[in-house]
N, C-alpha and C. Protein backbone atom coordinates (compact mmCIF):
# COMPACT_ATOMS: atom_id res chain seq x y z
N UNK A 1 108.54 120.60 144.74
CA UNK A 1 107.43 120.80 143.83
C UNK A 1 106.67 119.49 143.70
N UNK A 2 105.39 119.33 143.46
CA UNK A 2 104.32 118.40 143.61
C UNK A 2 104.22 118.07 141.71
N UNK A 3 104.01 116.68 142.13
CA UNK A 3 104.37 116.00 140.71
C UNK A 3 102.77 116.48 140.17
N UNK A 4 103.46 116.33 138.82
CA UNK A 4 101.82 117.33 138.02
C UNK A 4 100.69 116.17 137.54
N UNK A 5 101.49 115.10 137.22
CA UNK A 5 100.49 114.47 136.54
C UNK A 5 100.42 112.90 137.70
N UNK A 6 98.49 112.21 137.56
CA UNK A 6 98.71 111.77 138.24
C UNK A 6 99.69 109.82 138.51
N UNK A 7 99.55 109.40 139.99
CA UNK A 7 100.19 108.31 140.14
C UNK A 7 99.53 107.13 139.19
N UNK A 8 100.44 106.47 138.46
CA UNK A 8 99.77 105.54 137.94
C UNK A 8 99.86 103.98 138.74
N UNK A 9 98.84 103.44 138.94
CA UNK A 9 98.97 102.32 139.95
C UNK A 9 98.16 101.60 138.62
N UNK A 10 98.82 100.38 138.92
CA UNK A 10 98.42 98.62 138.74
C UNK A 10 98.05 97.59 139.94
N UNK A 11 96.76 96.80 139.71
CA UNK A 11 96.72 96.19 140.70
C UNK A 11 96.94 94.70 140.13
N UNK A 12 97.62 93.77 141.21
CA UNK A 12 97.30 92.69 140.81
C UNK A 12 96.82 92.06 141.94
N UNK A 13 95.45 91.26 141.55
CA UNK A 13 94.45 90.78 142.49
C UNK A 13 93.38 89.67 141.84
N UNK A 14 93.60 88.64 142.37
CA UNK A 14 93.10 87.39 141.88
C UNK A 14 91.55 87.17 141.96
N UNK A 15 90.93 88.10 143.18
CA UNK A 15 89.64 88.08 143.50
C UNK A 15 89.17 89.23 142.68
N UNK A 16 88.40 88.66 141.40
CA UNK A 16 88.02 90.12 140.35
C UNK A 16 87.06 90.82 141.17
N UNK A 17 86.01 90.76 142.02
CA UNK A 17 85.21 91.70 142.50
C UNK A 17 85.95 92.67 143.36
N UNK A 18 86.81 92.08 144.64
CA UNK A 18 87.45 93.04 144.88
C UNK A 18 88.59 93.69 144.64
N UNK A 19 89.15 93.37 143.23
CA UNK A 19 90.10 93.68 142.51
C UNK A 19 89.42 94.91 141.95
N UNK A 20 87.84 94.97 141.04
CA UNK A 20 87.59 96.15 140.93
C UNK A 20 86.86 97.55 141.84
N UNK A 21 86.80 96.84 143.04
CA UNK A 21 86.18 97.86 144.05
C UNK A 21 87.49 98.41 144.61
N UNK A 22 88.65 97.70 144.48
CA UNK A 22 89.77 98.69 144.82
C UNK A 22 90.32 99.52 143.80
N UNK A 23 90.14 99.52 142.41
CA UNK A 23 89.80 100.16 141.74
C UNK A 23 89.30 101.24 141.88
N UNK A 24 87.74 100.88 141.88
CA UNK A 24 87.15 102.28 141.99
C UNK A 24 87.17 103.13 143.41
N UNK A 25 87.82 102.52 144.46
CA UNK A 25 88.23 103.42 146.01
C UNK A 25 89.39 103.94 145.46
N UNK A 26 90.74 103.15 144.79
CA UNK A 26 91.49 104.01 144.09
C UNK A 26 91.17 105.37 143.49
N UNK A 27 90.39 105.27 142.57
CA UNK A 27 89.98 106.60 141.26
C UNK A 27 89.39 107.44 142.35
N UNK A 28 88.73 107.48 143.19
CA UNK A 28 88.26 108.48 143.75
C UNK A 28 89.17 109.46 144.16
N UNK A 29 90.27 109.23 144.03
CA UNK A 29 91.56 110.59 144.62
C UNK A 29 92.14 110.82 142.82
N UNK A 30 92.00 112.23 143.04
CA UNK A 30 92.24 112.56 141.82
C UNK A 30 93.90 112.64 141.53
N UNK A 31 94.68 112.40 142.18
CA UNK A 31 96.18 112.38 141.99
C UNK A 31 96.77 110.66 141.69
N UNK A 32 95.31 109.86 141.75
CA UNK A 32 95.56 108.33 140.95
C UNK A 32 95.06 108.08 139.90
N UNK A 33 95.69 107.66 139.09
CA UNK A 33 95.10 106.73 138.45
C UNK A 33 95.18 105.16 137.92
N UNK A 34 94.20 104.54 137.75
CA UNK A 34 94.20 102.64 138.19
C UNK A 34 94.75 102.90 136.45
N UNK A 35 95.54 102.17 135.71
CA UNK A 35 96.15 101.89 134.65
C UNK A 35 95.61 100.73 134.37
N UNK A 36 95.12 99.92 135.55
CA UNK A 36 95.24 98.05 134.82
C UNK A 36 95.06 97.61 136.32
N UNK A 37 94.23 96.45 135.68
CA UNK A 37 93.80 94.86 137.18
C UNK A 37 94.25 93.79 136.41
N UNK A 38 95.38 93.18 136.95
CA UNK A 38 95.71 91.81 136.46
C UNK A 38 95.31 90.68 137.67
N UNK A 39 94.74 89.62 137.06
CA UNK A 39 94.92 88.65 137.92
C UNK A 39 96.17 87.95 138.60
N UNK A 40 97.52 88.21 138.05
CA UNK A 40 98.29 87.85 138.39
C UNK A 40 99.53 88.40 137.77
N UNK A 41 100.73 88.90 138.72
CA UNK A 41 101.53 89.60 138.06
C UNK A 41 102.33 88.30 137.02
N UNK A 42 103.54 89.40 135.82
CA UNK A 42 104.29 88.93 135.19
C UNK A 42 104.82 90.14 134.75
N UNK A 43 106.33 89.63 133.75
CA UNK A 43 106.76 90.92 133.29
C UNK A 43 105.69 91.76 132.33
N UNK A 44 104.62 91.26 131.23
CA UNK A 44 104.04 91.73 130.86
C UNK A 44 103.20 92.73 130.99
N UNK A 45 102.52 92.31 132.20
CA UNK A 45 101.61 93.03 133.05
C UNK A 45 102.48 94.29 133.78
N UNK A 46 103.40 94.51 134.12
CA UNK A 46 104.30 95.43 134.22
C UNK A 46 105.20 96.17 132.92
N UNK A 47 105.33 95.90 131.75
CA UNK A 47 105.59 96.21 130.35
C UNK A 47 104.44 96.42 130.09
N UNK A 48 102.95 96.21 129.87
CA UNK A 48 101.91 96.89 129.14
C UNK A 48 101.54 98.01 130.66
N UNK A 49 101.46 97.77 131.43
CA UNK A 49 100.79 99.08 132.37
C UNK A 49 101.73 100.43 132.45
N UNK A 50 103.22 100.14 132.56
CA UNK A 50 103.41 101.21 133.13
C UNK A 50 103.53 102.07 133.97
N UNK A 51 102.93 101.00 135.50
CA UNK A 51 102.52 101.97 136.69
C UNK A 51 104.11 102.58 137.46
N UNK A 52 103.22 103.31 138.11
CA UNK A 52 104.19 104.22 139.13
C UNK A 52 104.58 103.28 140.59
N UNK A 53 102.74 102.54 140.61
CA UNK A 53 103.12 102.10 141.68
C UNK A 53 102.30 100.70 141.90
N UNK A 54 102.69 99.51 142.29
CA UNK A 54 101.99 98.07 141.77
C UNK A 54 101.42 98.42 143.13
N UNK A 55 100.32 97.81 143.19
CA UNK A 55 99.33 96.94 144.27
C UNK A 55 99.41 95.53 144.08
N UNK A 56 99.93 94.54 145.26
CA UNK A 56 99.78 93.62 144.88
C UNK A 56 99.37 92.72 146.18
N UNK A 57 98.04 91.44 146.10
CA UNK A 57 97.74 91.06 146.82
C UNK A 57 97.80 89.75 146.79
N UNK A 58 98.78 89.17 148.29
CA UNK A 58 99.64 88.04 148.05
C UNK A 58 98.33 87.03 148.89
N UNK A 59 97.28 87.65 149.33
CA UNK A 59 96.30 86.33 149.83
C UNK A 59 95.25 85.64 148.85
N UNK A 60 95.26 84.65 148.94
CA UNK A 60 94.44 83.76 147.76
C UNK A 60 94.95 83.40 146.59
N UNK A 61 96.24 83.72 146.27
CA UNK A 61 96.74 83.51 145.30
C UNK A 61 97.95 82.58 144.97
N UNK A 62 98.87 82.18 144.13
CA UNK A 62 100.06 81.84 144.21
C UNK A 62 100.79 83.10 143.62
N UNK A 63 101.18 83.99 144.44
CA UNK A 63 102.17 84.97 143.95
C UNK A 63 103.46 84.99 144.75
N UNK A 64 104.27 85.05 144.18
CA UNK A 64 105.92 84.72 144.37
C UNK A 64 106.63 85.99 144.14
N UNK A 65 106.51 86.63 145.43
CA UNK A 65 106.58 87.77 146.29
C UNK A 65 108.17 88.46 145.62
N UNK A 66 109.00 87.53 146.29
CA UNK A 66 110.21 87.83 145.88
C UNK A 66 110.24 87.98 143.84
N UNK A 67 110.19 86.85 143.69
CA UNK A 67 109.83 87.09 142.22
C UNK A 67 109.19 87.84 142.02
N UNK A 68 108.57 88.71 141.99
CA UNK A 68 107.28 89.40 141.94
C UNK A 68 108.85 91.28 141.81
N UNK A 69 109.12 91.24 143.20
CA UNK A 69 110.35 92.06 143.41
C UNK A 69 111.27 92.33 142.61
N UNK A 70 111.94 91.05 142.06
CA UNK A 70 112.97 91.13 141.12
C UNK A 70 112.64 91.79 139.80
N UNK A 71 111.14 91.17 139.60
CA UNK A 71 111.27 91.50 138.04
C UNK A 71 110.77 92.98 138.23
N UNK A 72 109.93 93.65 138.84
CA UNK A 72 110.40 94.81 139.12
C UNK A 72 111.59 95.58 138.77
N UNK A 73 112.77 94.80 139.94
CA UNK A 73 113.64 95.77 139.94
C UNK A 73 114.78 95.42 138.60
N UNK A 74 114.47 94.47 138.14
CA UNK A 74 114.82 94.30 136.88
C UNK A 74 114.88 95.29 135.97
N UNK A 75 113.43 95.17 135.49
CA UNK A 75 112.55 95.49 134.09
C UNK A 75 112.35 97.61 134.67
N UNK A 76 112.03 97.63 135.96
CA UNK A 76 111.57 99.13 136.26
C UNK A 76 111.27 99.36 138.02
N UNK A 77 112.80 99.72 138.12
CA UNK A 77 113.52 99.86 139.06
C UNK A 77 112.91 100.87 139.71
N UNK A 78 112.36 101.79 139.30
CA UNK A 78 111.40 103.22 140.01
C UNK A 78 110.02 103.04 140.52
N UNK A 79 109.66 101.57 140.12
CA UNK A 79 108.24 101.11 140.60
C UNK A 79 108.22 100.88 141.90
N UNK A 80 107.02 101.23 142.81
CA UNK A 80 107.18 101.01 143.96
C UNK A 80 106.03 100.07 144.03
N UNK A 81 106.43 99.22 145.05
CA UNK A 81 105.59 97.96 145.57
C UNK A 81 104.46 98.11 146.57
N UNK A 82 103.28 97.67 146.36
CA UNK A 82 102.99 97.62 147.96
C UNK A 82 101.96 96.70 147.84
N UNK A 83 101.87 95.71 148.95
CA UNK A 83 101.52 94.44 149.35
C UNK A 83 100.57 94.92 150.52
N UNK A 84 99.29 94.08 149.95
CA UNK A 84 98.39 93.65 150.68
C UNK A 84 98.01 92.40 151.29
N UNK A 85 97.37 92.20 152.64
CA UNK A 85 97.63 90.70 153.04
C UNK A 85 96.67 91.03 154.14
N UNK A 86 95.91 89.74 154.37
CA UNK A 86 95.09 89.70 155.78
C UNK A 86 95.76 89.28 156.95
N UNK A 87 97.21 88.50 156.58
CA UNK A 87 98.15 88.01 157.51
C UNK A 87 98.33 89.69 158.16
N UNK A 88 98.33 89.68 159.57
CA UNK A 88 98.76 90.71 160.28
C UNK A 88 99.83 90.36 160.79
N UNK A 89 100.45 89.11 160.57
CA UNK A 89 102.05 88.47 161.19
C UNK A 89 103.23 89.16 160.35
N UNK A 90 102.63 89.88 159.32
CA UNK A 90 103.58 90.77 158.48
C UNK A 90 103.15 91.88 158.02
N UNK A 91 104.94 92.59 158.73
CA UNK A 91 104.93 94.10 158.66
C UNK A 91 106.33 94.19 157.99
N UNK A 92 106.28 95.42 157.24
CA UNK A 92 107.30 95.57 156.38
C UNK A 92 108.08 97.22 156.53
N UNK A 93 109.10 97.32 157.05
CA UNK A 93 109.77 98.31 157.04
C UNK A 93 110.85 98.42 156.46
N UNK A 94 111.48 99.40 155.34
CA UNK A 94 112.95 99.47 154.51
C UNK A 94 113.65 99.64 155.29
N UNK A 95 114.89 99.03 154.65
CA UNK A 95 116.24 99.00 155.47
C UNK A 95 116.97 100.26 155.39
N UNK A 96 115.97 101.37 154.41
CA UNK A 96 116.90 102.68 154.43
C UNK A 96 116.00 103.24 155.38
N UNK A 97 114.93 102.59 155.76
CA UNK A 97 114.25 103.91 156.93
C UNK A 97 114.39 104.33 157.78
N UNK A 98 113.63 104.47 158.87
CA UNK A 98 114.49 105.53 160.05
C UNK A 98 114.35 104.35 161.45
N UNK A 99 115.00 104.93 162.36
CA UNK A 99 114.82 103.96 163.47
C UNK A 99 113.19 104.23 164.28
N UNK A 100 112.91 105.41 164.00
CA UNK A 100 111.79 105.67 164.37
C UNK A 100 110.50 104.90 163.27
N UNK A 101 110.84 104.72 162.20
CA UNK A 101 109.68 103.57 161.18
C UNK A 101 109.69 101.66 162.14
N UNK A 102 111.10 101.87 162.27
CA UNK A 102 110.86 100.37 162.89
C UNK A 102 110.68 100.35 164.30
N UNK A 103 110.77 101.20 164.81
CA UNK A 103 110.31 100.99 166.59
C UNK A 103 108.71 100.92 166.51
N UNK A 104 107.91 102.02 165.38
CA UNK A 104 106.38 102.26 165.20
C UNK A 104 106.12 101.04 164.71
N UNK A 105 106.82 99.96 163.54
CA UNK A 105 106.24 98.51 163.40
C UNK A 105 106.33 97.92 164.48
N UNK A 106 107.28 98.08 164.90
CA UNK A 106 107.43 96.99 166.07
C UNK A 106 105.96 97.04 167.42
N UNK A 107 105.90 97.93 167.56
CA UNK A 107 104.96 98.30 168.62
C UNK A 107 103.67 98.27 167.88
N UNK A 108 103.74 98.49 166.62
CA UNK A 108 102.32 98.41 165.82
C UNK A 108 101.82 96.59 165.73
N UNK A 109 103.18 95.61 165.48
CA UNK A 109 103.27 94.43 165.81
C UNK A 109 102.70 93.78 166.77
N UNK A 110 102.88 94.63 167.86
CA UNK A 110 103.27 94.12 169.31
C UNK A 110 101.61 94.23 169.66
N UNK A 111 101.26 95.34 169.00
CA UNK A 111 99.99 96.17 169.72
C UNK A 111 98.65 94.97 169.00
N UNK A 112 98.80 94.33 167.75
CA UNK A 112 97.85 93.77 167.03
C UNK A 112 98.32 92.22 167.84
N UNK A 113 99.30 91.38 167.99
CA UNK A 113 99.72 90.35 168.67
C UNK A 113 98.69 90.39 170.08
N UNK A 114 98.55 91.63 170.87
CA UNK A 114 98.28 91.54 171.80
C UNK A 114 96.31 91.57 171.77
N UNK A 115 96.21 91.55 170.91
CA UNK A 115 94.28 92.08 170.21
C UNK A 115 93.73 93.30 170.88
């Protein structure tokens, strides 16, 4: 069964213009909704939003990735992460996924390495 109400996402993004144009490309799908733009995560910013699911963008900023993770899985262990970056030298696949997720990074890797 399809969850009823929608995803709540948080972004954190240091560049406010395109912090709110991802915003509003967010809202355009009606199964999101943007909760909050922080310039920079903390536990707070994760205690006042609430989201389902963080956006977080580790270029231009000082954000401390791992830290960033912990207090997550600390404070709200059901939040899911996802990282934005212009670095194309990083790709991210879970260690519970399938062998078929990491053969497709790998070659997705391989395929951008090669231009």
């Amino acid at each position: 069964m399809g969850r009823s109400e929608p995803v709540r996402v948080a972004i954190v993004e240091a560049q406010t213009i395109f912090a709110y144009a991802l915003c509003d490309m967010l809202s355009t799908d009606p199964a999101l909704e943007v909760v909050g733009v922080a310039a920079a995560f903390s536990a707070e910013v994760l205690r006042a939003l609430q989201p389902d699911v963080l956006v977080v963008d580790i270029d231009g900023a000082e954000i401390d990735l791992m830290a960033t993770l912990r207090v997550c899985d600390e404070m709200r262990p059901e939040v899911r992460v996802i990282v934005l970056s212009l670095d194309q030298q990083i790709a991210t696949v879970s260690k519970t996924g399938t062998l078929e997720e990491l053969i497709d990074a790998v070659k997705g890797a391989a395929a951008v390495a090669a231009g």
